[in-house]
PDB file of N, CA and C in Angstrom:
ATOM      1  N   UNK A   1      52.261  34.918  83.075  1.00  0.00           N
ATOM      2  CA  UNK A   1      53.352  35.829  83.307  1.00  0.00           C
ATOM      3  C   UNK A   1      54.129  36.006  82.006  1.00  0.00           C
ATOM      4  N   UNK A   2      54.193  37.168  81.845  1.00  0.00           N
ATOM      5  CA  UNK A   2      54.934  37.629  80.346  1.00  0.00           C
ATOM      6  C   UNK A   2      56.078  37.736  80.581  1.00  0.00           C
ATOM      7  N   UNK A   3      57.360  37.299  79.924  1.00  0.00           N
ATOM      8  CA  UNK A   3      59.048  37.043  80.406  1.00  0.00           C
ATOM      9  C   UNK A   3      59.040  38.195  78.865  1.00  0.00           C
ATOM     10  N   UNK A   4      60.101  38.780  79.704  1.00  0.00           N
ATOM     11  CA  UNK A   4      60.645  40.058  78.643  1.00  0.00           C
ATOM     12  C   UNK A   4      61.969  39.588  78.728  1.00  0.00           C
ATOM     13  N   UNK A   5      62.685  40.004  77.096  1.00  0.00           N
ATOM     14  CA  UNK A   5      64.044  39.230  76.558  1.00  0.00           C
ATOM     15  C   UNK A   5      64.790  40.642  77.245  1.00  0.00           C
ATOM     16  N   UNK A   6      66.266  40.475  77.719  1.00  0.00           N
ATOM     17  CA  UNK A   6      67.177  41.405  77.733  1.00  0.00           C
ATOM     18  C   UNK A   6      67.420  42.041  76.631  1.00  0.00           C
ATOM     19  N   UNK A   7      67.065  43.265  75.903  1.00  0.00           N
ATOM     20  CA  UNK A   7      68.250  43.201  75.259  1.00  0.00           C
ATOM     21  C   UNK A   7      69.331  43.924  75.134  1.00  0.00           C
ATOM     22  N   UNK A   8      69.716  44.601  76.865  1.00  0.00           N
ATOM     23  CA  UNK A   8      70.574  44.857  76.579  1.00  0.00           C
ATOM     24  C   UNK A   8      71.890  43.574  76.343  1.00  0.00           C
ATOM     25  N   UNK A   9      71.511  42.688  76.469  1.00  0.00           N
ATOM     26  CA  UNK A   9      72.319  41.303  76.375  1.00  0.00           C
ATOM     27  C   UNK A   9      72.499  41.242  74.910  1.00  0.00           C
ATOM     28  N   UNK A  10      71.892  41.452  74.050  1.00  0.00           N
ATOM     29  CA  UNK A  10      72.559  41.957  72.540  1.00  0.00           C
ATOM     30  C   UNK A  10      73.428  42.246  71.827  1.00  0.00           C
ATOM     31  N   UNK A  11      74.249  41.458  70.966  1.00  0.00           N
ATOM     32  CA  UNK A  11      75.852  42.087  70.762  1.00  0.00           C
ATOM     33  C   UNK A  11      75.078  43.432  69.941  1.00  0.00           C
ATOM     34  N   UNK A  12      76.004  44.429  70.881  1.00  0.00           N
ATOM     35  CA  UNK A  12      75.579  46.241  69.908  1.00  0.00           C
ATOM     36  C   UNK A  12      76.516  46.762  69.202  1.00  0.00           C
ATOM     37  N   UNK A  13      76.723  47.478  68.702  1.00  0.00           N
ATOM     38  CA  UNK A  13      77.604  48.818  67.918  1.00  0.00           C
ATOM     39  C   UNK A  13      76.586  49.900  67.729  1.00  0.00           C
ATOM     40  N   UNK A  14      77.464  50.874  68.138  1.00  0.00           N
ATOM     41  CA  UNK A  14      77.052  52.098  67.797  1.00  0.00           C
ATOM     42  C   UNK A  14      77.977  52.736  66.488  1.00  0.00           C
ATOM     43  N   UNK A  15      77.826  53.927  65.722  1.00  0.00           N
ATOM     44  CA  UNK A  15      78.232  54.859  65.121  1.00  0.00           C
ATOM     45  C   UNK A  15      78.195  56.065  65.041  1.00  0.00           C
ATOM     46  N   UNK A  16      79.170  56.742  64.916  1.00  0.00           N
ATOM     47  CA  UNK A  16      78.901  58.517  64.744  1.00  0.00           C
ATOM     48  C   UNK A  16      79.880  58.668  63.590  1.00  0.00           C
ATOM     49  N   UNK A  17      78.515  58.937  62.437  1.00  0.00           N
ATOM     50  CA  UNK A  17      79.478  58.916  61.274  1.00  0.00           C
ATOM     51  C   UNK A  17      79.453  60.812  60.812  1.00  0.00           C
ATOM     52  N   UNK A  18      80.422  61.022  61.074  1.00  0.00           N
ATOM     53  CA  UNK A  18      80.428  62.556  60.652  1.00  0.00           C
ATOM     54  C   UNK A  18      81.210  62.732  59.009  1.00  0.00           C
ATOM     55  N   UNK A  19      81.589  63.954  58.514  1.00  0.00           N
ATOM     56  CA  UNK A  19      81.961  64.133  57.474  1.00  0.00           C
ATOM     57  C   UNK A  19      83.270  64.135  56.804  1.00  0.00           C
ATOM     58  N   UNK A  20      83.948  63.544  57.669  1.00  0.00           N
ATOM     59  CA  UNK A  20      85.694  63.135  58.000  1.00  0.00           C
ATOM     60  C   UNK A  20      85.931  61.749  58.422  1.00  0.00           C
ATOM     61  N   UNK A  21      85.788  61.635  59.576  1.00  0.00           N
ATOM     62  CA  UNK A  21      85.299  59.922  60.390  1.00  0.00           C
ATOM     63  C   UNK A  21      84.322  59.345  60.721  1.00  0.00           C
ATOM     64  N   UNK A  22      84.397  58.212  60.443  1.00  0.00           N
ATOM     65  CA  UNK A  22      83.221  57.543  61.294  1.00  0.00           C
ATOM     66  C   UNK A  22      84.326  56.728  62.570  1.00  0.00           C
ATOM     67  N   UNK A  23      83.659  56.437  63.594  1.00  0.00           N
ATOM     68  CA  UNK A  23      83.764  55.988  64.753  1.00  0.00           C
ATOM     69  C   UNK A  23      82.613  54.886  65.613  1.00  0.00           C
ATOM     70  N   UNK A  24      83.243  54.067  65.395  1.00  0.00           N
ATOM     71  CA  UNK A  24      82.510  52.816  66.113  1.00  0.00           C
ATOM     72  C   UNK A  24      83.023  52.288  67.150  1.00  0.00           C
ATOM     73  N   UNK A  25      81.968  51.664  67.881  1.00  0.00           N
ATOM     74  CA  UNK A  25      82.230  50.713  69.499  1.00  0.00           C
ATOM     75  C   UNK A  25      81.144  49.931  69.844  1.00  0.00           C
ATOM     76  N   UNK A  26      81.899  49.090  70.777  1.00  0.00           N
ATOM     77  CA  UNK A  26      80.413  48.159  71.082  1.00  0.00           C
ATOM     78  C   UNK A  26      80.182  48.715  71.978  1.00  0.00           C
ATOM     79  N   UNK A  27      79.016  47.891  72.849  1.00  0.00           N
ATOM     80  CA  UNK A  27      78.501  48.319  74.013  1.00  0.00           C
ATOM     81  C   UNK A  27      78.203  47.315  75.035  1.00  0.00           C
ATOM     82  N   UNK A  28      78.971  47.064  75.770  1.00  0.00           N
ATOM     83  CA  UNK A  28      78.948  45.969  76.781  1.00  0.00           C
ATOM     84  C   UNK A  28      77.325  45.706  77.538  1.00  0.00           C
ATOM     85  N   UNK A  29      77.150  44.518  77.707  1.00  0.00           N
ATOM     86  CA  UNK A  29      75.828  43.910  78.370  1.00  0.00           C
ATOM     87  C   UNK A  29      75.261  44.861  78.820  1.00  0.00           C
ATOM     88  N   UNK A  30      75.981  45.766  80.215  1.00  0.00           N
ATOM     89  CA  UNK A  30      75.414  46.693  81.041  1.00  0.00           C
ATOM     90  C   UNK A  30      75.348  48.121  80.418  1.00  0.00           C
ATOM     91  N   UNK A  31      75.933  48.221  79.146  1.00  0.00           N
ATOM     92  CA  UNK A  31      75.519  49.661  78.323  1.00  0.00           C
ATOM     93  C   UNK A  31      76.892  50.526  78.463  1.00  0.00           C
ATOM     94  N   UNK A  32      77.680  49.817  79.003  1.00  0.00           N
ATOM     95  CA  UNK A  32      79.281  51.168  78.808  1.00  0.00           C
ATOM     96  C   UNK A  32      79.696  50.520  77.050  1.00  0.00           C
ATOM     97  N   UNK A  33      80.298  51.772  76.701  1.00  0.00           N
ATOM     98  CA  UNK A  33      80.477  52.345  75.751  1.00  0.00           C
ATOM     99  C   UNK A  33      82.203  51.503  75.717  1.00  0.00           C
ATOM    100  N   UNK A  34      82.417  50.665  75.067  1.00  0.00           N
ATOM    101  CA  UNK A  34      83.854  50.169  74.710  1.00  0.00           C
ATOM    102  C   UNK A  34      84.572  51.308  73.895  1.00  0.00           C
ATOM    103  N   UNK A  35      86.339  50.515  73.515  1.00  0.00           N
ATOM    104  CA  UNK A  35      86.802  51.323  73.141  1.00  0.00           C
ATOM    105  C   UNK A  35      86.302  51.830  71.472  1.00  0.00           C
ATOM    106  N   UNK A  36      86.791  53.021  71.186  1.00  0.00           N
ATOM    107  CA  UNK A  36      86.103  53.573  70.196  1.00  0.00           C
ATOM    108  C   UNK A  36      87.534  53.160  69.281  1.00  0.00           C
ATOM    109  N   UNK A  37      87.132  52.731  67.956  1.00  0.00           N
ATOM    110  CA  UNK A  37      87.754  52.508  66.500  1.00  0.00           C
ATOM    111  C   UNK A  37      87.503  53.497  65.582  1.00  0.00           C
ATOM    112  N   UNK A  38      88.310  54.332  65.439  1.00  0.00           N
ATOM    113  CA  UNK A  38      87.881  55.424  64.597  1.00  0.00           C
ATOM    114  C   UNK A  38      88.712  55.326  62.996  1.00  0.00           C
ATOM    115  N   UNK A  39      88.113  55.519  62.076  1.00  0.00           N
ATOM    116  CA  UNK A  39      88.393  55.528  60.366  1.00  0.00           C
ATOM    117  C   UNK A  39      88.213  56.601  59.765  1.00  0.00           C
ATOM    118  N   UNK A  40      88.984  57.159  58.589  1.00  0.00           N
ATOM    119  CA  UNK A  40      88.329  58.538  57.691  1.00  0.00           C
ATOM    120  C   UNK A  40      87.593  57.594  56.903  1.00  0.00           C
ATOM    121  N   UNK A  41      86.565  58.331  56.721  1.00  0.00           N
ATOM    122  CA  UNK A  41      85.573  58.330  55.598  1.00  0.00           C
ATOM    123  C   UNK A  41      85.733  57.951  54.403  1.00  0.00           C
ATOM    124  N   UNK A  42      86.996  58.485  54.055  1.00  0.00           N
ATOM    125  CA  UNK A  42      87.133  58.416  52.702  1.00  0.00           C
ATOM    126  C   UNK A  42      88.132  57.306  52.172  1.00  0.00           C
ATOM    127  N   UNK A  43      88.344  56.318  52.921  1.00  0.00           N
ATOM    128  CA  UNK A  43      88.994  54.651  52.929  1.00  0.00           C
ATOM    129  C   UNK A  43      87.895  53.913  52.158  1.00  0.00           C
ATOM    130  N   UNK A  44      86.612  54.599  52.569  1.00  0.00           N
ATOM    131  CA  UNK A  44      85.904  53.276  52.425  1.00  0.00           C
ATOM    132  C   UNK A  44      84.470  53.754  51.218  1.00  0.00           C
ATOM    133  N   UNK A  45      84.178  53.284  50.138  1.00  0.00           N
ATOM    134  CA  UNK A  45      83.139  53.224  49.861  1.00  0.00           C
ATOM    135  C   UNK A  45      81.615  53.639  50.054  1.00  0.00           C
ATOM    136  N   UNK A  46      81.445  52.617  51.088  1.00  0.00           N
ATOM    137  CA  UNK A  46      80.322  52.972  51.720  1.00  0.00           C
ATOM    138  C   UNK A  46      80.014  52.550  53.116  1.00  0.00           C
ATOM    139  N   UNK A  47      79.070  52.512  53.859  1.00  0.00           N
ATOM    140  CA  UNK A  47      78.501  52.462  55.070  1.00  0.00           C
ATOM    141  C   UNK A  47      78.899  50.993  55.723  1.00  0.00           C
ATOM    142  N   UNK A  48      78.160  49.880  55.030  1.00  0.00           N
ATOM    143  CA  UNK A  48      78.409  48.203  54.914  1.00  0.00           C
ATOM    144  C   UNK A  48      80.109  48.336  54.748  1.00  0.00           C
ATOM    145  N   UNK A  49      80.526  48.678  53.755  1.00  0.00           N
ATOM    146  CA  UNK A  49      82.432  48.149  54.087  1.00  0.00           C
ATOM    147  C   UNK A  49      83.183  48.801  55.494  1.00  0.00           C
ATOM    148  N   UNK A  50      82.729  50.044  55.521  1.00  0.00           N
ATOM    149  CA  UNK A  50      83.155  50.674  56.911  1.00  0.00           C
ATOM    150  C   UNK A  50      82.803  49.600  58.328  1.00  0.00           C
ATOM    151  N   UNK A  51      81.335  49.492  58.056  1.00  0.00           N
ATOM    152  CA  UNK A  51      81.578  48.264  59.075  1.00  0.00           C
ATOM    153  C   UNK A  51      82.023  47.114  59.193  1.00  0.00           C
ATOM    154  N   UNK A  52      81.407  46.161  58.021  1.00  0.00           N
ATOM    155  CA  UNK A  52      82.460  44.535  57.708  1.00  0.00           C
ATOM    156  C   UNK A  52      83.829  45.117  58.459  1.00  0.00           C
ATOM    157  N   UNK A  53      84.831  46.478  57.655  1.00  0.00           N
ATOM    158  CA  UNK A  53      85.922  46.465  58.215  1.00  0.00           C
ATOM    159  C   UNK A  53      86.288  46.450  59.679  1.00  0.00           C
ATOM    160  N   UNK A  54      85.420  47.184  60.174  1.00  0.00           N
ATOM    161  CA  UNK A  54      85.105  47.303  61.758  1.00  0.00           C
ATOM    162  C   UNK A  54      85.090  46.016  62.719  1.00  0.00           C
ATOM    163  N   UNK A  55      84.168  45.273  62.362  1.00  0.00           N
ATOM    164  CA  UNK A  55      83.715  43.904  62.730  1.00  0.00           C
ATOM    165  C   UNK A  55      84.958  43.420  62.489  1.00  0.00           C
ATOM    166  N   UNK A  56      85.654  43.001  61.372  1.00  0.00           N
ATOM    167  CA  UNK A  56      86.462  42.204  61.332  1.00  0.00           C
ATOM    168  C   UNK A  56      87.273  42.260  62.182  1.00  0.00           C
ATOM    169  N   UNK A  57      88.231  43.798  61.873  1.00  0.00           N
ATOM    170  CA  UNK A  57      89.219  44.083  63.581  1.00  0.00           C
ATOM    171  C   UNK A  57      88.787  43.960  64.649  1.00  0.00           C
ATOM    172  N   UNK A  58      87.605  44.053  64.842  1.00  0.00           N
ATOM    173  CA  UNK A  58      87.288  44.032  66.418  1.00  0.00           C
ATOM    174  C   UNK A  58      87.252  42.486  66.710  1.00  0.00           C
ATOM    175  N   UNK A  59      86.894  41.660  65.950  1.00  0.00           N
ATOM    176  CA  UNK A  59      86.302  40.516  66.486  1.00  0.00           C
ATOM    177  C   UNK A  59      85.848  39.461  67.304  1.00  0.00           C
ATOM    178  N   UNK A  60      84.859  40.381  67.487  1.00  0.00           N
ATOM    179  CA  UNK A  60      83.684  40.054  68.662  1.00  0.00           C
ATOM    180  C   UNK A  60      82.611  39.836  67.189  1.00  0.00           C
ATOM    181  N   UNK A  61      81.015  39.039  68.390  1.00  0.00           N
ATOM    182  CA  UNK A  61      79.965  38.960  67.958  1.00  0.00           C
ATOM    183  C   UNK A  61      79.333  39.572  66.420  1.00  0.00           C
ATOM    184  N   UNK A  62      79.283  39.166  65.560  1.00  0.00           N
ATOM    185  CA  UNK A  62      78.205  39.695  64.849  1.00  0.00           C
ATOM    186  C   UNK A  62      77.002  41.009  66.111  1.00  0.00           C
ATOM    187  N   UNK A  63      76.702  42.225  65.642  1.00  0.00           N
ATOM    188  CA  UNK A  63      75.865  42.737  66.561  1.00  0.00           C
ATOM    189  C   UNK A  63      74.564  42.462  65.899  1.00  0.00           C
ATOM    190  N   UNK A  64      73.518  42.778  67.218  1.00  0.00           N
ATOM    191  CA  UNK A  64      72.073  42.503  66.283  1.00  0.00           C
ATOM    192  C   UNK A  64      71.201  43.848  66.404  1.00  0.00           C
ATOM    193  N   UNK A  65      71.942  44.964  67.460  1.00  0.00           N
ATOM    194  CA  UNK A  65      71.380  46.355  67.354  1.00  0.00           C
ATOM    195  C   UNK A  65      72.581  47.135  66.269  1.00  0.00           C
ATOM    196  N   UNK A  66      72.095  47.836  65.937  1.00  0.00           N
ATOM    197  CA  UNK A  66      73.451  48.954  65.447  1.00  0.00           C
ATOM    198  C   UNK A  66      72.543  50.641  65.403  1.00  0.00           C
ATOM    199  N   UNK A  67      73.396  51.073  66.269  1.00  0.00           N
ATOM    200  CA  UNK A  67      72.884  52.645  66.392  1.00  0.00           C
ATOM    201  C   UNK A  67      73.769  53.377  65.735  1.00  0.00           C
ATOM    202  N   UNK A  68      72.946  54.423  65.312  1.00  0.00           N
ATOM    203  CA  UNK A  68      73.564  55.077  64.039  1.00  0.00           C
ATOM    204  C   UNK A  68      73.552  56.790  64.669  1.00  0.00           C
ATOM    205  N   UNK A  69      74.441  57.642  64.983  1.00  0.00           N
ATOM    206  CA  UNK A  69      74.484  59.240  64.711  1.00  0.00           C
ATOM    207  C   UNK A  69      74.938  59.340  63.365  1.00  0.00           C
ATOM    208  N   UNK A  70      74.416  60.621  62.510  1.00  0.00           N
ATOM    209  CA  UNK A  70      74.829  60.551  61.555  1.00  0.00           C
ATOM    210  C   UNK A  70      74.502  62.071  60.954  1.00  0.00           C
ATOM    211  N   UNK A  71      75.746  62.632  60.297  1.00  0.00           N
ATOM    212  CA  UNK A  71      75.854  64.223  59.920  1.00  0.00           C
ATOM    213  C   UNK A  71      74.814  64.428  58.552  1.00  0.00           C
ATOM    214  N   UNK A  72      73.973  64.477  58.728  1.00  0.00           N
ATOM    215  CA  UNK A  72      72.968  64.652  57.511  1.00  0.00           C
ATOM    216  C   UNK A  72      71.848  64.325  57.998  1.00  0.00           C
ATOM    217  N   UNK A  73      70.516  64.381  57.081  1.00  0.00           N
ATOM    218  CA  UNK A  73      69.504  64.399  56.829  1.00  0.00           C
ATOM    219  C   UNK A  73      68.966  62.601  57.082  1.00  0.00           C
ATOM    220  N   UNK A  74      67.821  62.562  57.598  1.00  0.00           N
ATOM    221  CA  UNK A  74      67.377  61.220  57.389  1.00  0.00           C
ATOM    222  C   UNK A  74      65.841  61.616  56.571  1.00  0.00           C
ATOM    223  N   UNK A  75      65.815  60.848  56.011  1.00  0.00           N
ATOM    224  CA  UNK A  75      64.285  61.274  54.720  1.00  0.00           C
ATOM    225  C   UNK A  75      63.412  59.914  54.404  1.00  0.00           C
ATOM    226  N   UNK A  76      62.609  58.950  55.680  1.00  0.00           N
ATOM    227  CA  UNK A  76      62.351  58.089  55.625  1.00  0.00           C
ATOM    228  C   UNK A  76      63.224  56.890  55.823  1.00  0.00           C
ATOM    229  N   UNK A  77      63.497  56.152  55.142  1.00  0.00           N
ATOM    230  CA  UNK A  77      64.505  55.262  54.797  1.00  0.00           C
ATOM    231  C   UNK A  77      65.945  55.560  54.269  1.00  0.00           C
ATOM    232  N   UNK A  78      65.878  56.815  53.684  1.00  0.00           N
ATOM    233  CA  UNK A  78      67.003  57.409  52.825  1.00  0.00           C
ATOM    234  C   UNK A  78      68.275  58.614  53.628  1.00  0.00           C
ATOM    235  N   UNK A  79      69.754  58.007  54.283  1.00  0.00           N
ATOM    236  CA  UNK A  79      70.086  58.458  54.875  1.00  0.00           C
ATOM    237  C   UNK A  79      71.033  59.139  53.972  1.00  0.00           C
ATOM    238  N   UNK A  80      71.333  60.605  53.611  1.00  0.00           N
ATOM    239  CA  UNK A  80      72.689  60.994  52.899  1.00  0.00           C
ATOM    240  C   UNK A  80      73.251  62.149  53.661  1.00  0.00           C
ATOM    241  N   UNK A  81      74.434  62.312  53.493  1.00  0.00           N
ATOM    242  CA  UNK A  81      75.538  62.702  54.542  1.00  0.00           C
ATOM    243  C   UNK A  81      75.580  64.103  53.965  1.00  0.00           C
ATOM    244  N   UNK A  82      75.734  65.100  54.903  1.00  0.00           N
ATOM    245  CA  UNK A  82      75.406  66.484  54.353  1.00  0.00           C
ATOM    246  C   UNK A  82      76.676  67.257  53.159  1.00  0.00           C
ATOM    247  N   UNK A  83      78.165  66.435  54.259  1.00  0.00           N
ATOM    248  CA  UNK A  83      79.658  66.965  54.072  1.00  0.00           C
ATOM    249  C   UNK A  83      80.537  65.607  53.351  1.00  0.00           C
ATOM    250  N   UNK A  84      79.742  64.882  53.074  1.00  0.00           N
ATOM    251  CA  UNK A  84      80.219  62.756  52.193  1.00  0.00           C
ATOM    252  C   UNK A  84      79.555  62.737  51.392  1.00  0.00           C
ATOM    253  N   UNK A  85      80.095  61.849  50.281  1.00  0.00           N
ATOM    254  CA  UNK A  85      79.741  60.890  49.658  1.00  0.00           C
ATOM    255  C   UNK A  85      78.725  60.003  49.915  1.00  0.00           C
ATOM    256  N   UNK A  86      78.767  59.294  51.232  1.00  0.00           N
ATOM    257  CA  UNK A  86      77.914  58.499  51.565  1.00  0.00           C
ATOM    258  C   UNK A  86      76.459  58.741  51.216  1.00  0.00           C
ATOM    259  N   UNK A  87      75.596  57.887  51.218  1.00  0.00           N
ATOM    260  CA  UNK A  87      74.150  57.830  51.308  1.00  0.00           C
ATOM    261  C   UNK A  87      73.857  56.060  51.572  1.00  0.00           C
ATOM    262  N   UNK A  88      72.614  55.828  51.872  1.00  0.00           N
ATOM    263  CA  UNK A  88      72.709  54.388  52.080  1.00  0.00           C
ATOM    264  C   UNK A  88      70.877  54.642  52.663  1.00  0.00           C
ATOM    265  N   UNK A  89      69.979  53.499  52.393  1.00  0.00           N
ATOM    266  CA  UNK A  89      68.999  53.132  52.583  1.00  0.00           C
ATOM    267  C   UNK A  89      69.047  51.948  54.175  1.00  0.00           C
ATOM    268  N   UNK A  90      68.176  52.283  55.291  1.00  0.00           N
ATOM    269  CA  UNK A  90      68.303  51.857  56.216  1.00  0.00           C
ATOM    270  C   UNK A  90      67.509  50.101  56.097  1.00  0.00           C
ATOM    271  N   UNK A  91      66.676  50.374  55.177  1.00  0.00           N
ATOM    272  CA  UNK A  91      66.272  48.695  55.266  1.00  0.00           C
ATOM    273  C   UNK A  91      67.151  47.633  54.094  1.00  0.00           C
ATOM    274  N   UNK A  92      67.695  48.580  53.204  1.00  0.00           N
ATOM    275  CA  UNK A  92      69.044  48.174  53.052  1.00  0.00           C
ATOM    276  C   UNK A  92      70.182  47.269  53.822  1.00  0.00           C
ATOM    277  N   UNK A  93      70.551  48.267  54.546  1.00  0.00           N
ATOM    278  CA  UNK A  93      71.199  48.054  55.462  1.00  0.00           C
ATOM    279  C   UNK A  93      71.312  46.805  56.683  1.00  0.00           C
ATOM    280  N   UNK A  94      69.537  46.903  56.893  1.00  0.00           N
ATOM    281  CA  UNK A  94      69.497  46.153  57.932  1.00  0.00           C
ATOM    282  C   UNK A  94      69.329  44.561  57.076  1.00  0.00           C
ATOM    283  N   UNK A  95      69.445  44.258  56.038  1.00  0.00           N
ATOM    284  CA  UNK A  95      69.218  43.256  55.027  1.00  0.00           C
ATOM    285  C   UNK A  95      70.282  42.802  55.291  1.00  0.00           C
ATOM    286  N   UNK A  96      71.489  43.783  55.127  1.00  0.00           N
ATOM    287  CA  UNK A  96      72.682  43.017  54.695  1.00  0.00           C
ATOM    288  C   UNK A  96      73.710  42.785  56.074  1.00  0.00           C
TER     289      UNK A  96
END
């Protein structure tokens, strides 16, 4: 018998990073959508400080999913923002 892991049991975050704000939330065990933390864009650097900052205020779990919407182009690995600054590499990302 093959045992399959939950995962929605996973600490999550999502993002919808558009060209003004990004906006993050977790996502509780059963998949509702917590409250949303919203930031301008232009506070932060890049992708990684927007979240550290995120994480920190919220503080809950380290997450081990993170879902990403995002106003631009994805080109393999290479995500850059159509209307930002931003750009950022996804295995990057998932490194750090």
């Amino acid at each position: 018998m093959e045992i399959k892991r939950d995962d929605t049991a996973s600490p999550s975050v999502v993002a919808d990073i558009g060209a003004t704000n990004i906006r993050f939330a977790r996502l509780s065990p059963l998949g509702a959508l917590g409250p949303i933390a919203r930031f301008p864009i232009a506070e932060f650097p890049d992708l990684t400080t927007a979240l550290a900052h995120f994480l920190n205020k919220d503080g809950g779990p380290r997450p081990v999913r993170l879902g990403l919407a995002v106003a631009g182009p994805v080109f393999g690995d290479e995500v850059k923002l159509t209307n930002a600054q931003w750009q950022f590499s996804i295995r990057h990302l998932k490194e750090q």
